[in-house]
PDB file of N, CA and C in Angstrom:
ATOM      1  N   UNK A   1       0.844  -1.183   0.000  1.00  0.00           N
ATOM      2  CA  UNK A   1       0.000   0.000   0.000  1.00  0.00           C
ATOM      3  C   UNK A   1       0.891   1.248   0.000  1.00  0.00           C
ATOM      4  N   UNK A   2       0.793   2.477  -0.748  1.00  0.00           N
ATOM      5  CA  UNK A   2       1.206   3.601  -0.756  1.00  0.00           C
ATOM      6  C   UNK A   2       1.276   4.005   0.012  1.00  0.00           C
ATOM      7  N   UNK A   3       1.965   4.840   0.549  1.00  0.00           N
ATOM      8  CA  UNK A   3       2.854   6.068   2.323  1.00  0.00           C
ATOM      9  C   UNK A   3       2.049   7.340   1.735  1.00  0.00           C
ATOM     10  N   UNK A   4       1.150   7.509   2.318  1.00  0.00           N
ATOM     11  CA  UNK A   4       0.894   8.950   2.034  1.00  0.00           C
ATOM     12  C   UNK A   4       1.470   9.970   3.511  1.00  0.00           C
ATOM     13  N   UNK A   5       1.540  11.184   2.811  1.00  0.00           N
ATOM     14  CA  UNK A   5       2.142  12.049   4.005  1.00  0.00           C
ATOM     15  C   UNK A   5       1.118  13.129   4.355  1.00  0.00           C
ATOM     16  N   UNK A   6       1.035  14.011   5.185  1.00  0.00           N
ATOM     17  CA  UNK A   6       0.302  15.199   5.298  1.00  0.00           C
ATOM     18  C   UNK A   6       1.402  16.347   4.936  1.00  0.00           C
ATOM     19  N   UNK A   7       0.442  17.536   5.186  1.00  0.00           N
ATOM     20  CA  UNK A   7       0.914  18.733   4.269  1.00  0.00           C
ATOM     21  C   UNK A   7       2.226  18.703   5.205  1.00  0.00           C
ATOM     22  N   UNK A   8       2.479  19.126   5.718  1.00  0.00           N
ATOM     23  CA  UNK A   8       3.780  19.390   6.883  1.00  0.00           C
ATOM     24  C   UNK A   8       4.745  18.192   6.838  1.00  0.00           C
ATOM     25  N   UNK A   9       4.500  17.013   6.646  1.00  0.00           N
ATOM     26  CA  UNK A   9       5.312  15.914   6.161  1.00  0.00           C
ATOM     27  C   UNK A   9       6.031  15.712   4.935  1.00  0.00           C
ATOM     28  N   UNK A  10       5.060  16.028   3.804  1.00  0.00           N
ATOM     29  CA  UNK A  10       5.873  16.525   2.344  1.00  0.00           C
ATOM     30  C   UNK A  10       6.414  17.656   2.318  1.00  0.00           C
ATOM     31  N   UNK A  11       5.845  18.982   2.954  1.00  0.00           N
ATOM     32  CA  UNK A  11       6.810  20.180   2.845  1.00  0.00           C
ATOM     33  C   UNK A  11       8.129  19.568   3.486  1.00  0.00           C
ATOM     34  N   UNK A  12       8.569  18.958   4.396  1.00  0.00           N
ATOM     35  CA  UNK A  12       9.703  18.670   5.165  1.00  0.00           C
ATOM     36  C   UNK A  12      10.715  17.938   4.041  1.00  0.00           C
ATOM     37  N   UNK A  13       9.909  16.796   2.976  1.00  0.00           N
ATOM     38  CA  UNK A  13      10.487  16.341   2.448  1.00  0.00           C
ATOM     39  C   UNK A  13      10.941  17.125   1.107  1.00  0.00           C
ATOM     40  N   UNK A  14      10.154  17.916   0.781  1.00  0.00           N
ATOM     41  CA  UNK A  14      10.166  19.050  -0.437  1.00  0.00           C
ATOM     42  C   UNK A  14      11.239  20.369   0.409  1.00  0.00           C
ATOM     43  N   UNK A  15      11.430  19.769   1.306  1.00  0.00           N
ATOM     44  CA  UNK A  15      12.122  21.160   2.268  1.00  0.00           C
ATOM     45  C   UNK A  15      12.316  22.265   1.922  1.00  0.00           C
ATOM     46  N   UNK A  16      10.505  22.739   1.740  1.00  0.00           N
ATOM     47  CA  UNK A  16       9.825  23.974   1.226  1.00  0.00           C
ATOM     48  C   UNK A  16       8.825  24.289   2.870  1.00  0.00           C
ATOM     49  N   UNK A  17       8.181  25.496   2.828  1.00  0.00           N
ATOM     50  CA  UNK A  17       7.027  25.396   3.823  1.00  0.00           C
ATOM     51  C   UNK A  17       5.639  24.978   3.500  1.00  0.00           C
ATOM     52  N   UNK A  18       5.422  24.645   4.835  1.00  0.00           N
ATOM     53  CA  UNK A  18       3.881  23.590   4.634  1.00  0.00           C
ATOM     54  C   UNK A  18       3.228  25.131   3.608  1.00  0.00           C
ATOM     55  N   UNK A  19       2.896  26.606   4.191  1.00  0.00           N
ATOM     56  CA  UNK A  19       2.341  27.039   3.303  1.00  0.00           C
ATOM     57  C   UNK A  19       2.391  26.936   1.877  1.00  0.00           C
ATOM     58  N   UNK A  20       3.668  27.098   1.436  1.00  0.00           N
ATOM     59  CA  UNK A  20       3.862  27.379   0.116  1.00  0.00           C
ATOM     60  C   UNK A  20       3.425  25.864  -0.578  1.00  0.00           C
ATOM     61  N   UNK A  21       3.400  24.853  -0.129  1.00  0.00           N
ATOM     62  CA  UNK A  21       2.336  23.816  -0.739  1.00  0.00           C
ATOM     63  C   UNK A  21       0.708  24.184  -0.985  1.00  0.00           C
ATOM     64  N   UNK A  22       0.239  24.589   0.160  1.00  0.00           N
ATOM     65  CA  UNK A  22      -1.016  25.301   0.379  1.00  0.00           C
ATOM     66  C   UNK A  22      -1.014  25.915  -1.296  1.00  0.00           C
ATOM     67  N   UNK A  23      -0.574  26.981  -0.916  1.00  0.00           N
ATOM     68  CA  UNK A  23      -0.262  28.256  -2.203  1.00  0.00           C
ATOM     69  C   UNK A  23      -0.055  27.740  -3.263  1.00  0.00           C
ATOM     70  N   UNK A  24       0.714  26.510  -3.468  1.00  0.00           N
ATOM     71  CA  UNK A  24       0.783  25.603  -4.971  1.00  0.00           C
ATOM     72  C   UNK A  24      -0.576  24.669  -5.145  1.00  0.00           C
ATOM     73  N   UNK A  25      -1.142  24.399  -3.943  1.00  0.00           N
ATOM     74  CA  UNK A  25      -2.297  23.587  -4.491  1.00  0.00           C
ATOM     75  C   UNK A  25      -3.708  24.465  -5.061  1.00  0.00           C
ATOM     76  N   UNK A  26      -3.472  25.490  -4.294  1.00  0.00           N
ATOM     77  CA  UNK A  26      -4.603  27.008  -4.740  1.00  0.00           C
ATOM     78  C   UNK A  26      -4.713  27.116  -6.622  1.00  0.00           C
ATOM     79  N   UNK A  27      -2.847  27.215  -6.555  1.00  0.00           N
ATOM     80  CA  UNK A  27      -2.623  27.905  -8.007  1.00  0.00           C
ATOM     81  C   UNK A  27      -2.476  26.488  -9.088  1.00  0.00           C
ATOM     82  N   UNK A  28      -2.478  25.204  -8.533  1.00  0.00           N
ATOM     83  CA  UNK A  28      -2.497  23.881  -9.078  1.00  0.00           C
ATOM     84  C   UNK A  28      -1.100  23.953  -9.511  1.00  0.00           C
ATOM     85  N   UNK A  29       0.123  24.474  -9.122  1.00  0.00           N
ATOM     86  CA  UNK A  29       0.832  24.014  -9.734  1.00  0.00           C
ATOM     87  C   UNK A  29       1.894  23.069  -8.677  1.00  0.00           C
ATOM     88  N   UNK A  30       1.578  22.619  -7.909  1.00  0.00           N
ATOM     89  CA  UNK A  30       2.510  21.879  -6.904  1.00  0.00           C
ATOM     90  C   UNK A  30       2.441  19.844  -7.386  1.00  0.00           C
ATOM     91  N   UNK A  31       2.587  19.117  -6.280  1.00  0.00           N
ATOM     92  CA  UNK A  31       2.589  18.122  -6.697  1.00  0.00           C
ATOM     93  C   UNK A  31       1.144  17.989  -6.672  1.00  0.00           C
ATOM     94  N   UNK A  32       0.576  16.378  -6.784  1.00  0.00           N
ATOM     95  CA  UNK A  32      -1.013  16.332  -7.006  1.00  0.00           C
ATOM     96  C   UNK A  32      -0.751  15.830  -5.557  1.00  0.00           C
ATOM     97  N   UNK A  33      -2.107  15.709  -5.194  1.00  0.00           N
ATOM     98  CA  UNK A  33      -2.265  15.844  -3.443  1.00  0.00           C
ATOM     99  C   UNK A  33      -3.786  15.218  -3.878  1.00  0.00           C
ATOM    100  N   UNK A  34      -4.474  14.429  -2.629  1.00  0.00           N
ATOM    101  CA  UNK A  34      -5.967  13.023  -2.789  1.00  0.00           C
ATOM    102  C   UNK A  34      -6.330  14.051  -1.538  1.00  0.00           C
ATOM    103  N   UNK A  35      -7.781  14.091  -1.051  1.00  0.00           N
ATOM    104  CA  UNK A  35      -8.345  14.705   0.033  1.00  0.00           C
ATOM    105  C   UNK A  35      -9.207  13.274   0.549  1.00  0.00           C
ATOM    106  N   UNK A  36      -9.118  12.675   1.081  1.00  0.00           N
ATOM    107  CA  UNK A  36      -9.756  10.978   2.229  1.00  0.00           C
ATOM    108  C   UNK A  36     -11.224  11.842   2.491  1.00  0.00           C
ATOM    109  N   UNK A  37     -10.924  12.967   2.942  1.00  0.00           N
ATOM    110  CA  UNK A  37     -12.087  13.630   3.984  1.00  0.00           C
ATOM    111  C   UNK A  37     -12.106  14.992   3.162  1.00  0.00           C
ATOM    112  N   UNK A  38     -13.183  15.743   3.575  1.00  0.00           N
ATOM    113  CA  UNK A  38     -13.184  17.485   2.966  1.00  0.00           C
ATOM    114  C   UNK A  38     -11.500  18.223   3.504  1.00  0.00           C
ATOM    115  N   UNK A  39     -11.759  17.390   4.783  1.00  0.00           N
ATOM    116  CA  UNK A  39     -10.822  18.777   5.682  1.00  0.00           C
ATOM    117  C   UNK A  39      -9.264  17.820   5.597  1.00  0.00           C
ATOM    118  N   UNK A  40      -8.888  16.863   4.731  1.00  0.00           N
ATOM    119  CA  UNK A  40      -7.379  16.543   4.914  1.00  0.00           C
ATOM    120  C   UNK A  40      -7.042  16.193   3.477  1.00  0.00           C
ATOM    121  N   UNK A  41      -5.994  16.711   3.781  1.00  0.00           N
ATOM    122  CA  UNK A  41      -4.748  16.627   2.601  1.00  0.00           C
ATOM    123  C   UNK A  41      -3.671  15.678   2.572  1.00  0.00           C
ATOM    124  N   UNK A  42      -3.984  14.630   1.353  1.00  0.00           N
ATOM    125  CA  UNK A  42      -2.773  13.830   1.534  1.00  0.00           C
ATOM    126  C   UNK A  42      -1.850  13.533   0.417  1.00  0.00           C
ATOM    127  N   UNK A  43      -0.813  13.636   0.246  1.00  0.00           N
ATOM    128  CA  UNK A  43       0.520  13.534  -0.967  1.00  0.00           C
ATOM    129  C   UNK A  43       0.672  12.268  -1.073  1.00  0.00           C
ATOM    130  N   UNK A  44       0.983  11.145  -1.894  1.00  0.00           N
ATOM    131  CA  UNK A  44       1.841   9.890  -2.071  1.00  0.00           C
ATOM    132  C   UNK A  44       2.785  10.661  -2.079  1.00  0.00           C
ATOM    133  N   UNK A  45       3.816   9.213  -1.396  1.00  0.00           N
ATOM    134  CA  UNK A  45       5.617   9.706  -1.754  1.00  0.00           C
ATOM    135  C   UNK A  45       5.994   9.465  -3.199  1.00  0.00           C
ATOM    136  N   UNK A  46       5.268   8.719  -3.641  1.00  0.00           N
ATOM    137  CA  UNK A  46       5.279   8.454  -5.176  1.00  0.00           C
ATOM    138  C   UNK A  46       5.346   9.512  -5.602  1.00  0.00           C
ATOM    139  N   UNK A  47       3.856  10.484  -5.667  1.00  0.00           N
ATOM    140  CA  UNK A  47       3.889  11.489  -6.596  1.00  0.00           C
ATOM    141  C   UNK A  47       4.792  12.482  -6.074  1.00  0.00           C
ATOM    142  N   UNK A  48       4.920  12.776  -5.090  1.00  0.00           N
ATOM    143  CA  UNK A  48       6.389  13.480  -4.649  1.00  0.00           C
ATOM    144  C   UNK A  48       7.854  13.202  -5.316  1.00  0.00           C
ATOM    145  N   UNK A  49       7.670  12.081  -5.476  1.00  0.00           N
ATOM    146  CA  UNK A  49       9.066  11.798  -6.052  1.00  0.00           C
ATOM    147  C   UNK A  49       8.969  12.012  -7.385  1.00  0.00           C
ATOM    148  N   UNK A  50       7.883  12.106  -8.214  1.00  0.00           N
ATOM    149  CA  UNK A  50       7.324  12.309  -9.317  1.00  0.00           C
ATOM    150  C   UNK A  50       7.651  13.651  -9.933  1.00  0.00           C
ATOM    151  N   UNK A  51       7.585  13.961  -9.137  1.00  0.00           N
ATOM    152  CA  UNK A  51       7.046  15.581  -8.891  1.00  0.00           C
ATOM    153  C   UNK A  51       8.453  16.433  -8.905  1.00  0.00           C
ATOM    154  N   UNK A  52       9.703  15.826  -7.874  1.00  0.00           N
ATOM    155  CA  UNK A  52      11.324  15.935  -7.734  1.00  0.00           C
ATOM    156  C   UNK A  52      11.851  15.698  -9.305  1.00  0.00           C
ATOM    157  N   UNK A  53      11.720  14.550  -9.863  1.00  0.00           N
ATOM    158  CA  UNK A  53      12.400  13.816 -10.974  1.00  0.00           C
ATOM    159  C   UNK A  53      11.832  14.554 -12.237  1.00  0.00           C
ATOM    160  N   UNK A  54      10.453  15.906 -12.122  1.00  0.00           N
ATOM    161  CA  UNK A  54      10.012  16.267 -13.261  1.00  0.00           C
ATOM    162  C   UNK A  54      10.879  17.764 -13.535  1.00  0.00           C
ATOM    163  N   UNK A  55      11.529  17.619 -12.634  1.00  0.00           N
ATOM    164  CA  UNK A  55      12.002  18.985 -12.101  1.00  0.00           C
ATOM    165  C   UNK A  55      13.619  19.062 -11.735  1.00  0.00           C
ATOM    166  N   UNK A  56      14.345  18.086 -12.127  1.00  0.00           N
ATOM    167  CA  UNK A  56      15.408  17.491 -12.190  1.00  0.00           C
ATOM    168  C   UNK A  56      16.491  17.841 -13.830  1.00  0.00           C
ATOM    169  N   UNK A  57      17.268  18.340 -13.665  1.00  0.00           N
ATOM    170  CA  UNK A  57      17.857  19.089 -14.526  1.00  0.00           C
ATOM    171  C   UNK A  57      19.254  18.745 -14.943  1.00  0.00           C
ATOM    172  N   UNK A  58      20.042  19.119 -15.950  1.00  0.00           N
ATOM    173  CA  UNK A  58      21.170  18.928 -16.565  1.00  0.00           C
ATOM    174  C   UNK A  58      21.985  20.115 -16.204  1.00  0.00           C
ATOM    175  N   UNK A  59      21.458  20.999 -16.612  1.00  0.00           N
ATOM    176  CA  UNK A  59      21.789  22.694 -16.967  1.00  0.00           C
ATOM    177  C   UNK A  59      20.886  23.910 -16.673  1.00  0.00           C
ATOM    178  N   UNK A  60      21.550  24.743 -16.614  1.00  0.00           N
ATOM    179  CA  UNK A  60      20.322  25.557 -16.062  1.00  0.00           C
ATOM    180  C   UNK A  60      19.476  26.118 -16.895  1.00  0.00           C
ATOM    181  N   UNK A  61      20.698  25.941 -18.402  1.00  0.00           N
ATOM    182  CA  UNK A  61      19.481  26.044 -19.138  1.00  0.00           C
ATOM    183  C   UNK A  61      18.551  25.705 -19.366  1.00  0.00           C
ATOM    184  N   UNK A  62      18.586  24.252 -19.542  1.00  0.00           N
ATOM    185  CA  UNK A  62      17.261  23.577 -19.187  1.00  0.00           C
ATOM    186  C   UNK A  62      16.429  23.814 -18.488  1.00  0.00           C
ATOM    187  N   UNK A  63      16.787  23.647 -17.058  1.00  0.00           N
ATOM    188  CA  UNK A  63      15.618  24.391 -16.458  1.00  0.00           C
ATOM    189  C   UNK A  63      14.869  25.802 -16.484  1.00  0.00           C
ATOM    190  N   UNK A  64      15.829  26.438 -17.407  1.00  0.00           N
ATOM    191  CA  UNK A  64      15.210  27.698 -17.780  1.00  0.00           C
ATOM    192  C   UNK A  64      14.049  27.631 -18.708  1.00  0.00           C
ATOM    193  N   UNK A  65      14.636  26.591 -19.560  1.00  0.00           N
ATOM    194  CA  UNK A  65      13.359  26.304 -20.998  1.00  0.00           C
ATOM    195  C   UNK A  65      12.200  25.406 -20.361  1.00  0.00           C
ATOM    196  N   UNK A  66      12.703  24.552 -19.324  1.00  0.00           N
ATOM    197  CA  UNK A  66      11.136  23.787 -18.840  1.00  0.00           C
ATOM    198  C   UNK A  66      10.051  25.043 -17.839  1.00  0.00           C
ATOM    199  N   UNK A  67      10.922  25.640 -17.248  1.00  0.00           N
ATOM    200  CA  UNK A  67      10.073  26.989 -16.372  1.00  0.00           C
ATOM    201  C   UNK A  67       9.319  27.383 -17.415  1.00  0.00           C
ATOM    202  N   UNK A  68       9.838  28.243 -18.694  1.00  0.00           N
ATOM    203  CA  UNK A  68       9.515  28.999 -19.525  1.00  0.00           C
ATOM    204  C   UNK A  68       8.275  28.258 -19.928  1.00  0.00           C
ATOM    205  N   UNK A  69       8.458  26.860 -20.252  1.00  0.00           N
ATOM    206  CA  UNK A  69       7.217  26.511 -20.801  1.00  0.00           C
ATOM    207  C   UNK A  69       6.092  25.934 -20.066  1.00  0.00           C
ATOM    208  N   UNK A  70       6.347  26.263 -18.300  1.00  0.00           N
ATOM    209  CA  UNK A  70       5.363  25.426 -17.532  1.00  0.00           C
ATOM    210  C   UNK A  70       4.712  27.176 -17.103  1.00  0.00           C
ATOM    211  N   UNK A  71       5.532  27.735 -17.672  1.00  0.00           N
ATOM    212  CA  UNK A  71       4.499  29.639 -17.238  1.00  0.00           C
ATOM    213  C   UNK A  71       5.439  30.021 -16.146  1.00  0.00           C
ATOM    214  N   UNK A  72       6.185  29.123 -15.595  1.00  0.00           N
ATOM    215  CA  UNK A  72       6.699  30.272 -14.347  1.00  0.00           C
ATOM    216  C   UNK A  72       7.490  31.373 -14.474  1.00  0.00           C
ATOM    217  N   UNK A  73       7.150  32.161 -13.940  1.00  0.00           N
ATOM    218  CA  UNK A  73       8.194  33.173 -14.079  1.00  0.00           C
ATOM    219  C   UNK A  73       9.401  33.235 -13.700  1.00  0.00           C
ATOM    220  N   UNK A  74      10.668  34.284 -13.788  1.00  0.00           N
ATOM    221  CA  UNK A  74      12.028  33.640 -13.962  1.00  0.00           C
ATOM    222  C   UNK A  74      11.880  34.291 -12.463  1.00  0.00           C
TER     223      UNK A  74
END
């Protein structure tokens, strides 16, 4: 069976803050996240790791051209 984490458990592992997940799930651009209940939030480590490896780079150019084309700004 899949490890799911809560918000404060993947931010730790994204070693980002629990908000700024919040703030990526608002704007949809963070990892994908399942809700069990209305009021909880839960990540697979899967898609977390999913999520690391999509975002995983050579050069910076590269990551300049995948930003560019996912909208983020520089």
């Amino acid at each position: 069976m899949p490890k799911y984490l809560t918000t404060n458990e993947a931010a730790e592992r994204l070693r980002i803050a629990p908000q700024t997940l919040r703030v990526w799930r608002l704007r949809g651009v963070g990892p994908k996240f399942t809700k069990p209940t209305a009021s909880r939030v839960r990540y697979s480590e899967a898609e977390i790791e999913r999520f690391m490896e999509a975002r995983t780079y050579q050069s910076t150019a590269e990551e300049t051209t995948a930003r560019k084309g996912r909208g983020v700004a520089a």
